[in-house]
Protein backbone atom coordinates (compact mmCIF):
# COMPACT_ATOMS: atom_id res chain seq x y z
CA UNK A 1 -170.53 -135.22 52.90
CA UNK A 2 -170.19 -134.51 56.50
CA UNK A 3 -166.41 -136.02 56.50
CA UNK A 4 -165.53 -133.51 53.24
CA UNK A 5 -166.41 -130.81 54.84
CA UNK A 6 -165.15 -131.19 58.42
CA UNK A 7 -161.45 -131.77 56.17
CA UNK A 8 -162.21 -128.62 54.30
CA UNK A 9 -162.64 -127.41 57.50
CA UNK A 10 -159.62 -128.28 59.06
CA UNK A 11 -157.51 -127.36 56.24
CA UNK A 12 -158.63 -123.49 56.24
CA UNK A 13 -158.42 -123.39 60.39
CA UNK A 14 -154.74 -124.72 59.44
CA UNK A 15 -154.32 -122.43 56.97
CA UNK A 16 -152.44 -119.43 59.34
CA UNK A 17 -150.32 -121.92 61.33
CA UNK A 18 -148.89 -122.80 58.03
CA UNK A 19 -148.15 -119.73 56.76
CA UNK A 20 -146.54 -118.95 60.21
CA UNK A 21 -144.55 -121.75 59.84
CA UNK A 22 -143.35 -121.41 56.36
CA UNK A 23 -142.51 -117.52 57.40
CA UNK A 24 -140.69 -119.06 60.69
CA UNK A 25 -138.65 -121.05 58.73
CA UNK A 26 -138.16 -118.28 56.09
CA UNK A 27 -136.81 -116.34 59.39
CA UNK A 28 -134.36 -118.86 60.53
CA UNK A 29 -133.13 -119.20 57.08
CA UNK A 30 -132.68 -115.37 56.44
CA UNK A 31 -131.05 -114.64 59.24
CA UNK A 32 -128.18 -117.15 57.98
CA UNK A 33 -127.61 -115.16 54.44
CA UNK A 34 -127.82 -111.56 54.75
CA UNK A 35 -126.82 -111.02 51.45
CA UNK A 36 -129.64 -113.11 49.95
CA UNK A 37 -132.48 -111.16 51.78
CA UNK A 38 -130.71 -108.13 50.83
CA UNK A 39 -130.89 -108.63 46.92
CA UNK A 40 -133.95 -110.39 47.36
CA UNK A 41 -136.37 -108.63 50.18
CA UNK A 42 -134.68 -105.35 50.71
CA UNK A 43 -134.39 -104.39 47.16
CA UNK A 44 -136.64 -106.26 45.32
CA UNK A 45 -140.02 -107.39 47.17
CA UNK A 46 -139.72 -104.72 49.48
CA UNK A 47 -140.09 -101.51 47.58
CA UNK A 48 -143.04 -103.20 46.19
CA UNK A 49 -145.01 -103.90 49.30
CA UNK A 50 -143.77 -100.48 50.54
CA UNK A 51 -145.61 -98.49 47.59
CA UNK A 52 -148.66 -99.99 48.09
CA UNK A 53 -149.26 -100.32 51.38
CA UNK A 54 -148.22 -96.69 51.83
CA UNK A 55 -150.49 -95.93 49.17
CA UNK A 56 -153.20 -97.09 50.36
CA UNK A 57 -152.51 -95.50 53.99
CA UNK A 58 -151.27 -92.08 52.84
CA UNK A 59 -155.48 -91.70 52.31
CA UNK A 60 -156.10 -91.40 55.67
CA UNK A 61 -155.44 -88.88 57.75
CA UNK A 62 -155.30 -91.07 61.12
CA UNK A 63 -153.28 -93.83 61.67
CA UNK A 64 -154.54 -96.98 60.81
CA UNK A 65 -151.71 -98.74 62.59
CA UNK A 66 -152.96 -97.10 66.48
CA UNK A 67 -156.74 -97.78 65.29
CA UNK A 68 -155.78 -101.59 64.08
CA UNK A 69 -154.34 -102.40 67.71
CA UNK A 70 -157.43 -100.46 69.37
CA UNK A 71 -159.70 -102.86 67.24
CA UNK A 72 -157.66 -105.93 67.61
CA UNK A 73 -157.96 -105.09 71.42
CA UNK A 74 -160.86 -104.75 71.95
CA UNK A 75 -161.65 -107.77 69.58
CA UNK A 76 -159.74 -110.14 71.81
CA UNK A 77 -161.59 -108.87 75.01
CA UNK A 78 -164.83 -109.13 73.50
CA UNK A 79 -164.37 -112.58 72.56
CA UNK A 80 -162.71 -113.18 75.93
CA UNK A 81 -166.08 -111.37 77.59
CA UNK A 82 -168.27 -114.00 75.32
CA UNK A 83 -166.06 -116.77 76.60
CA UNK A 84 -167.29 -115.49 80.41
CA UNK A 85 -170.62 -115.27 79.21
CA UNK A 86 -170.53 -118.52 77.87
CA UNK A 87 -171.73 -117.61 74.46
CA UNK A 88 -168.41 -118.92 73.02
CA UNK A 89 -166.73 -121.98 73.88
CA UNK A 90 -162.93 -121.35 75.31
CA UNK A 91 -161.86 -123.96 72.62
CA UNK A 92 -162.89 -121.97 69.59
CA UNK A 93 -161.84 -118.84 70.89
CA UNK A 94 -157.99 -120.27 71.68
CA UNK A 95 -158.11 -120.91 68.33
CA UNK A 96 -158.95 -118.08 66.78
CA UNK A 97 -156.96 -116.12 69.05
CA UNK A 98 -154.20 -118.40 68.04
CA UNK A 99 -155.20 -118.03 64.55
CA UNK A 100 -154.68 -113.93 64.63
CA UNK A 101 -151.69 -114.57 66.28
CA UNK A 102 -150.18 -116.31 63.79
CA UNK A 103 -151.51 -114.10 60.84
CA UNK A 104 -150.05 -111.36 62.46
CA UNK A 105 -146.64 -112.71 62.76
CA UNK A 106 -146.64 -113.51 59.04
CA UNK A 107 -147.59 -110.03 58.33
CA UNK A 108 -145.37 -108.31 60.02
CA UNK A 109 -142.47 -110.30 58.33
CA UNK A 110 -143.89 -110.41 54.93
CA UNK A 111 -144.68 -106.59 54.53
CA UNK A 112 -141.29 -105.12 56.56
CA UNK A 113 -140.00 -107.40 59.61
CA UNK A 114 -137.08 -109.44 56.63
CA UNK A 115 -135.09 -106.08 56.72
CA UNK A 116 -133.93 -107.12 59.85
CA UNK A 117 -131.92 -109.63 58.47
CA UNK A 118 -130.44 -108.12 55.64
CA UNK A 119 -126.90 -106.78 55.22
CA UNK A 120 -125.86 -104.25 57.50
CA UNK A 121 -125.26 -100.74 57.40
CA UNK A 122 -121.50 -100.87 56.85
CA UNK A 123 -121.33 -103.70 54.36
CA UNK A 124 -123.97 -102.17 51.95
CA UNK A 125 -122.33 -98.76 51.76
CA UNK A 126 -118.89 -100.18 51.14
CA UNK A 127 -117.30 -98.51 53.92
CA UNK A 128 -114.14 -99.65 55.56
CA UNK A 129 -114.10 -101.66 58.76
CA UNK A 130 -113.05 -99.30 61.58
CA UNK A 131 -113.52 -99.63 65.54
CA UNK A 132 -113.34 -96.28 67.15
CA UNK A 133 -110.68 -94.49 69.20
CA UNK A 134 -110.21 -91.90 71.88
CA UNK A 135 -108.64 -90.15 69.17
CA UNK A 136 -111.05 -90.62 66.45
CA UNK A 137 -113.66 -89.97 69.40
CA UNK A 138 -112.41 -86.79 70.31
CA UNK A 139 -112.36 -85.41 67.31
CA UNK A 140 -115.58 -86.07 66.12
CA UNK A 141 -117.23 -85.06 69.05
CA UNK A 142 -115.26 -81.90 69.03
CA UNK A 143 -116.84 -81.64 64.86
CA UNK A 144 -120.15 -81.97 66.46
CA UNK A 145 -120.43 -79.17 68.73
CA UNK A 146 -118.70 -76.99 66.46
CA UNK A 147 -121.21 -78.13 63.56
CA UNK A 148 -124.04 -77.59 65.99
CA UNK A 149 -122.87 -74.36 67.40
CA UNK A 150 -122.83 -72.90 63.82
CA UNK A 151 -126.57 -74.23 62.73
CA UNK A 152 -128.38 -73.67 65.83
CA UNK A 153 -131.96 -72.34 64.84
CA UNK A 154 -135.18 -72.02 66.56
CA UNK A 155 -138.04 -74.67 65.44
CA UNK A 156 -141.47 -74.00 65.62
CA UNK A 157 -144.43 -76.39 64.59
CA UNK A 158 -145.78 -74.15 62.30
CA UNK A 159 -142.71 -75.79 60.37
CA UNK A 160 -143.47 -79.08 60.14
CA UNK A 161 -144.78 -79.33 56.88
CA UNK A 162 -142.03 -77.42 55.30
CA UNK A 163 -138.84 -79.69 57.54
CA UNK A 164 -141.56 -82.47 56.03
CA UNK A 165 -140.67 -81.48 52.20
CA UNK A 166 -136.75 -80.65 53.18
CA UNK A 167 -136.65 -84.37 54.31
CA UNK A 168 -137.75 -85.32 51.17
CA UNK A 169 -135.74 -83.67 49.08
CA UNK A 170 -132.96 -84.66 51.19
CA UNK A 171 -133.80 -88.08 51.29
CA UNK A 172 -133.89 -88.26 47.83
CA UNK A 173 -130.24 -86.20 46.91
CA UNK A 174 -129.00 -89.07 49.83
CA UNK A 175 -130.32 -91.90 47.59
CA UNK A 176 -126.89 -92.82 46.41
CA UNK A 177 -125.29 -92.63 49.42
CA UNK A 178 -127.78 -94.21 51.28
CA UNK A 179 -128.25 -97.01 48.68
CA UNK A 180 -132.04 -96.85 48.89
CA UNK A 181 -134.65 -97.12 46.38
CA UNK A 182 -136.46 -93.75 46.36
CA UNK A 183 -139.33 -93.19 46.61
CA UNK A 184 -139.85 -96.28 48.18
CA UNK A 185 -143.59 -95.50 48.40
CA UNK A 186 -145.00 -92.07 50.50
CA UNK A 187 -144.18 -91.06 53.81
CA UNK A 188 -146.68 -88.85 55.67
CA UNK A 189 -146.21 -89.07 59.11
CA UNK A 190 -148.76 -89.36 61.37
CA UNK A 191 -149.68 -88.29 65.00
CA UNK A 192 -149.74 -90.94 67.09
CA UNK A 193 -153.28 -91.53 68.96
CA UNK A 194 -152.44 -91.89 72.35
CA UNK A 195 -149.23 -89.80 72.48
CA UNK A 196 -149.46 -89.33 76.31
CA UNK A 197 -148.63 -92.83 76.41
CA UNK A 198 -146.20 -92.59 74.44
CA UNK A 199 -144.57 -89.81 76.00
CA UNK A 200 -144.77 -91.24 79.75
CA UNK A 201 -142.88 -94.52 78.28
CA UNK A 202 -140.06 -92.14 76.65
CA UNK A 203 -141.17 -93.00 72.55
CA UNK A 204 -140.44 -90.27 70.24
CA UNK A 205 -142.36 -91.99 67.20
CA UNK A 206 -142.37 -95.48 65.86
CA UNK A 207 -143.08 -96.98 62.16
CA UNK A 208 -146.01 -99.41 61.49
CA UNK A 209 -145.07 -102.15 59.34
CA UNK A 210 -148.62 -103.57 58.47
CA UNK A 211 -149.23 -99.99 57.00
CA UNK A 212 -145.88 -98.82 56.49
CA UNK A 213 -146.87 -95.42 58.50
CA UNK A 214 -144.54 -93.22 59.93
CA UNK A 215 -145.65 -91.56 63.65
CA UNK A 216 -144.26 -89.00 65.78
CA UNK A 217 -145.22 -88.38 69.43
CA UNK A 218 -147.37 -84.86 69.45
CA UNK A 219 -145.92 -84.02 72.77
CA UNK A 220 -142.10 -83.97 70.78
CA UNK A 221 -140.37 -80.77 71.05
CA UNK A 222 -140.37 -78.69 67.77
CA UNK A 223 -136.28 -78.89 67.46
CA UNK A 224 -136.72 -82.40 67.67
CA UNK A 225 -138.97 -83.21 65.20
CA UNK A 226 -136.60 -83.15 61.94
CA UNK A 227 -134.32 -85.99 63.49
CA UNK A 228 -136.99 -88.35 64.91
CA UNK A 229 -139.45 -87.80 61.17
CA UNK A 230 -135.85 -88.67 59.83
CA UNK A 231 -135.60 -92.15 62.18
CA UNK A 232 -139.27 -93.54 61.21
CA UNK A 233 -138.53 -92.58 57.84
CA UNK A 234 -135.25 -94.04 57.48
CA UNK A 235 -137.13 -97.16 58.96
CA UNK A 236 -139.82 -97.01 56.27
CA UNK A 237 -136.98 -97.72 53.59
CA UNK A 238 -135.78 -100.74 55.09
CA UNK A 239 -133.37 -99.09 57.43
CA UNK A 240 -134.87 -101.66 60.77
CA UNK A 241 -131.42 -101.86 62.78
CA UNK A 242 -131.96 -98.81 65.20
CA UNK A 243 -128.16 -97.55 64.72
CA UNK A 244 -128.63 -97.51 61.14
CA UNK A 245 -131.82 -95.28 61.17
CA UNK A 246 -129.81 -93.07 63.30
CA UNK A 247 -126.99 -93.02 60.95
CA UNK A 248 -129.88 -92.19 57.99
CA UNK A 249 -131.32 -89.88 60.10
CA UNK A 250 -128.27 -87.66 60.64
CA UNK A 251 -126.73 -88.58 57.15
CA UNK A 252 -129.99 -86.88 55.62
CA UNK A 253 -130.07 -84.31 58.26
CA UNK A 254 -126.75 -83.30 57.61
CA UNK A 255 -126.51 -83.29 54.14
CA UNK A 256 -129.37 -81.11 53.66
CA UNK A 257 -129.65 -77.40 52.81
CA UNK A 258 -131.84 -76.83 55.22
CA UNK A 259 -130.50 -75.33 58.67
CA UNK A 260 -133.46 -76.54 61.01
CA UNK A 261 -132.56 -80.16 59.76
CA UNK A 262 -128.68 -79.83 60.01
CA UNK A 263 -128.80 -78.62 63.59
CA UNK A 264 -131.45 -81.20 64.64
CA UNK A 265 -128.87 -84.06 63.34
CA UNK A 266 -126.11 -82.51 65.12
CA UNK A 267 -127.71 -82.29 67.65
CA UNK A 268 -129.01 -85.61 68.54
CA UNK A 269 -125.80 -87.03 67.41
CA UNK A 270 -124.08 -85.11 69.88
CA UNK A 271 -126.61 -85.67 72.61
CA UNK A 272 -125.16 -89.68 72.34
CA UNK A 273 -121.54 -88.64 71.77
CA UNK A 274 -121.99 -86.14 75.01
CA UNK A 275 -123.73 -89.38 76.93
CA UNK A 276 -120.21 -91.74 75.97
CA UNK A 277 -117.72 -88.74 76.87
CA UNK A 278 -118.70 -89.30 80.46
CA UNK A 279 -116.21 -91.38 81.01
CA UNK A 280 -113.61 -89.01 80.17
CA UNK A 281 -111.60 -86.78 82.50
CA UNK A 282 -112.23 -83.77 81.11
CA UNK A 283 -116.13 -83.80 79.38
CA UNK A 284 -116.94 -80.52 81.23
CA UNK A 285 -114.31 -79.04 78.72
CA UNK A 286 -116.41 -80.24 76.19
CA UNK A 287 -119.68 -78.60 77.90
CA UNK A 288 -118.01 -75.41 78.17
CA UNK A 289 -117.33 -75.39 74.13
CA UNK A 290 -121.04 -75.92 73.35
CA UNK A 291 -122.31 -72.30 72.90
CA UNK A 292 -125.42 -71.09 75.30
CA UNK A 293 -128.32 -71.23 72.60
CA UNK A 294 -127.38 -74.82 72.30
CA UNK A 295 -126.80 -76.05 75.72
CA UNK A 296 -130.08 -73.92 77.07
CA UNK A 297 -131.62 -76.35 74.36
CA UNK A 298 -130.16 -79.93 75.54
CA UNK A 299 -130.90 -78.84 79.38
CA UNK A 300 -134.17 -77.42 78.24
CA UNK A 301 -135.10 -80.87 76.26
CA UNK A 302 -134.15 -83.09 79.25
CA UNK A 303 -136.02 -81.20 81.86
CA UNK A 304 -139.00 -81.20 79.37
CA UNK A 305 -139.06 -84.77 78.39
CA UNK A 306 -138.05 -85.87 82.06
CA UNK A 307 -141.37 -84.25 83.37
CA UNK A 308 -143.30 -86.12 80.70
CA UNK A 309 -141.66 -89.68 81.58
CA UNK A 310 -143.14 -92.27 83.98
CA UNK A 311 -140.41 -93.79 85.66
CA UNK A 312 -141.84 -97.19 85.83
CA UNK A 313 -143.74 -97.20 82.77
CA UNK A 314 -140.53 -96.47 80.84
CA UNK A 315 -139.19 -99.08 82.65
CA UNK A 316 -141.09 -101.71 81.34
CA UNK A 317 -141.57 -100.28 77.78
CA UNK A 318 -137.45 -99.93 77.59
CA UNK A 319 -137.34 -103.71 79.31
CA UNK A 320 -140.37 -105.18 76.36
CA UNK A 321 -138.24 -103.09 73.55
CA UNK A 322 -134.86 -105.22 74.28
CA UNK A 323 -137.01 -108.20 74.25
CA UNK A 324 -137.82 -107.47 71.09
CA UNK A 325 -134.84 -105.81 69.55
CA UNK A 326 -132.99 -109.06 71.09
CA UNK A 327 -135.83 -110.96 69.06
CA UNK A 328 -134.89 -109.84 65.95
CA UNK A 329 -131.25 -111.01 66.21
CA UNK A 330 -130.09 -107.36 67.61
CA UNK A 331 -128.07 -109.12 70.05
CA UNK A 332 -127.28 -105.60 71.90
CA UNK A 333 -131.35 -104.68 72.30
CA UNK A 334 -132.13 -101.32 73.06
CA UNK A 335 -128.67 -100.47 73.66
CA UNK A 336 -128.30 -100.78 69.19
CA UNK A 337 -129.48 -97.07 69.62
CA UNK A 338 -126.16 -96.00 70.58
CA UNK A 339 -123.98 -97.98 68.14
CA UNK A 340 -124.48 -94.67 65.84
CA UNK A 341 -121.26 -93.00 67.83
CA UNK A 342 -119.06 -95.64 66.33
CA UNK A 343 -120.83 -95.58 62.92
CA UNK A 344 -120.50 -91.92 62.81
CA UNK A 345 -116.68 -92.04 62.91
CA UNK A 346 -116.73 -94.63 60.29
CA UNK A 347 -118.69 -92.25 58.30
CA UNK A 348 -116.25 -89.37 59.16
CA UNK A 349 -113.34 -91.43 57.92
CA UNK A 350 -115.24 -92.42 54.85
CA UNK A 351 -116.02 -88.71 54.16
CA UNK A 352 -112.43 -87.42 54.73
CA UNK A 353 -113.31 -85.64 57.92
CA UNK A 354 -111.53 -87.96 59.95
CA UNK A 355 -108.59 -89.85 58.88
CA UNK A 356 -108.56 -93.63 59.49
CA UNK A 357 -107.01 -94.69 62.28
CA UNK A 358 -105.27 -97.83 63.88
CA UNK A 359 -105.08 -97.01 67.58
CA UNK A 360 -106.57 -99.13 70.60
CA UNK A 361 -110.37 -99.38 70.58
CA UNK A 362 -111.87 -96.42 72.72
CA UNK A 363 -112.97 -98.29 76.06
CA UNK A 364 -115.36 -95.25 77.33
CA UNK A 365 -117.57 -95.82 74.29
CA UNK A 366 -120.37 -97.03 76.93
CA UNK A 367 -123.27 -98.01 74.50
CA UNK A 368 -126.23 -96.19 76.57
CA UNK A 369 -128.67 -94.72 74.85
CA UNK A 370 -128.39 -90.72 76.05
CA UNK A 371 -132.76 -90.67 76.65
């Protein structure tokens, strides 16, 4: 009797390293065939997993993702406390730390994590392969500030729940384009708890896969707040690549009737296309064709977010974000952010805005993310 149940026992403490492994291998598989996770995960299990989980969350008010990792925390330290105390033995709480460990890498995986391995951005919408040009550069970025000059408009947060609906309604006209599956659940984004934090380590907002919530930083300026809502929400339909949620994000920006979202795509997009054109001879020609209202915004949103920032503790957040991003086969890390400028002129091309071009790849395309 004894023997039976010290197997059973065994078996169910094995349980989570199993299911770790079977998603590790799953992982190693995936990131081999693209196209399989795509037609499997992305559009099929996905969307599933994605309406409930976002069903069940959109019920609370808080975030359950911040208040998970405040519980797990202070789980782990408990136990660790007990271990001090001697009330637990070290080998039994290894293991169940182990244990959690491992359920929590299955999770993440399982309910979001696979869309890092499916097809990528250019390859699902059909678009033609393009490397960009000084050319092609110029003349987007010169699009940009005029497009930007002619929306700007003042934010205030009183909007939020209104830019909230436009989004929506914007995601949803973009569903062909995008080649999502809308709705793809609820989105109702959420402050983040400890948005200090947040702020010192320069984070805007983030998505929670294990409750597919979308959160925003409180401490975000107003003007701000359509593009970033449109990032974690581009995220929460499978968009995980950090380019490509920047390429949803100003897709659905831009393609919206709603002026407060089209100048808060242009905007950021122009904020990385300004960062690249550093390298060229002449960028403060460029400055000087960004109208006032605008630039007293970009100058008014670094010195604001700059006084916000710890140094160091951005830092180390920026250095634990490559890690990851590298971890998730994003060879480039954080610097993916960027890869938008060169996926915008594909997208300019594709649109007829920009015709296609064949000259040399654009060397001063630097790849650094402009905050």
């Amino acid at each position: 009797m004894n023997k039976h149940i010290s197997t059973r026992k065994i078996v169910i403490n094995s349980l989570p390293f199993l299911l770790a492994l079977i998603v590790l291998i799953l992982v190693r598989v995936s990131s081999s065939f693209p196209g399989k996770v795509e037609e499997y995960y992305s559009r099929g299990i996905y969307p599933a997993i994605a309406g409930i989980l976002s069903g069940i969350s959109s019920f609370i008010k808080y975030s359950l993702y911040d208040l998970f990792w405040i519980f797990m925390s202070l789980f782990i330290l408990t136990g660790l406390f007990l271990v001090i105390l001697r009330k637990i033995r070290p080998g039994r709480y290894i293991l169940r730390f182990c244990q959690l460990v491992a359920i929590l890498y299955s999770l993440f995986y399982i309910s979001w994590g696979f869309n890092y391995f499916r097809q990528d951005l250019r390859t699902r919408l059909g678009w033609s392969v393009m490397k960009p040009d000084e050319t092609s550069f110029r003349s987007v970025l010169d699009s940009l500030i005029s497009s930007a000059n002619r929306t700007f408009t003042k934010v205030s947060r009183d909007d939020y729940p209104s830019i909230d609906e436009s989004l929506e309604k914007s995601f949803s006209r973009c569903r062909d384009i995008l080649s999502i599956s809308y709705p793809n659940g609820s989105r109702h984004p959420k402050t983040i708890l400890v948005s200090s934090y947040f702020a010192k380590s320069g984070i805007s907002g983030y998505f929670g896969p294990y409750f597919n919530e979308v959160h925003i930083n409180f401490y975000q300026l107003p003007g701000d707040y359509p593009f970033i809502v449109a990032h974690e929400k581009a995220h929460q339909f499978g968009f995980a690549n950090e380019a490509d949620a920047n390429m949803a994000a100003f897709i659905v920006c831009s393609n919206s009737p709603d002026k407060r979202l089209q100048y808060s795509g242009y905007k950021h997009l122009l904020l990385y296309f300004l960062n690249d054109a550093r390298n060229l001879p002449d960028y403060h020609n460029y400055l000087s064709k960004i109208d006032a209202g605008v630039l007293n915004d970009i100058r008014t949103g670094e010195d604001y977010y700059d006084d916000l920032r710890n140094k160091k503790l951005e830092k180390i957040q920026t250095a634990a974000n490559d890690v990851y991003l590298k971890s998730q086969h994003i060879a480039q890390g954080v610097k993916n952010y960027n890869q938008v400028v060169s996926l915008t002129i594909g997208w300019y091309a594709e649109t007829g805005k920009l015709p296609l071009s064949t000259a040399p790849d654009f060397a001063g395309l630097s790849e650094k993310s402009p905050r």
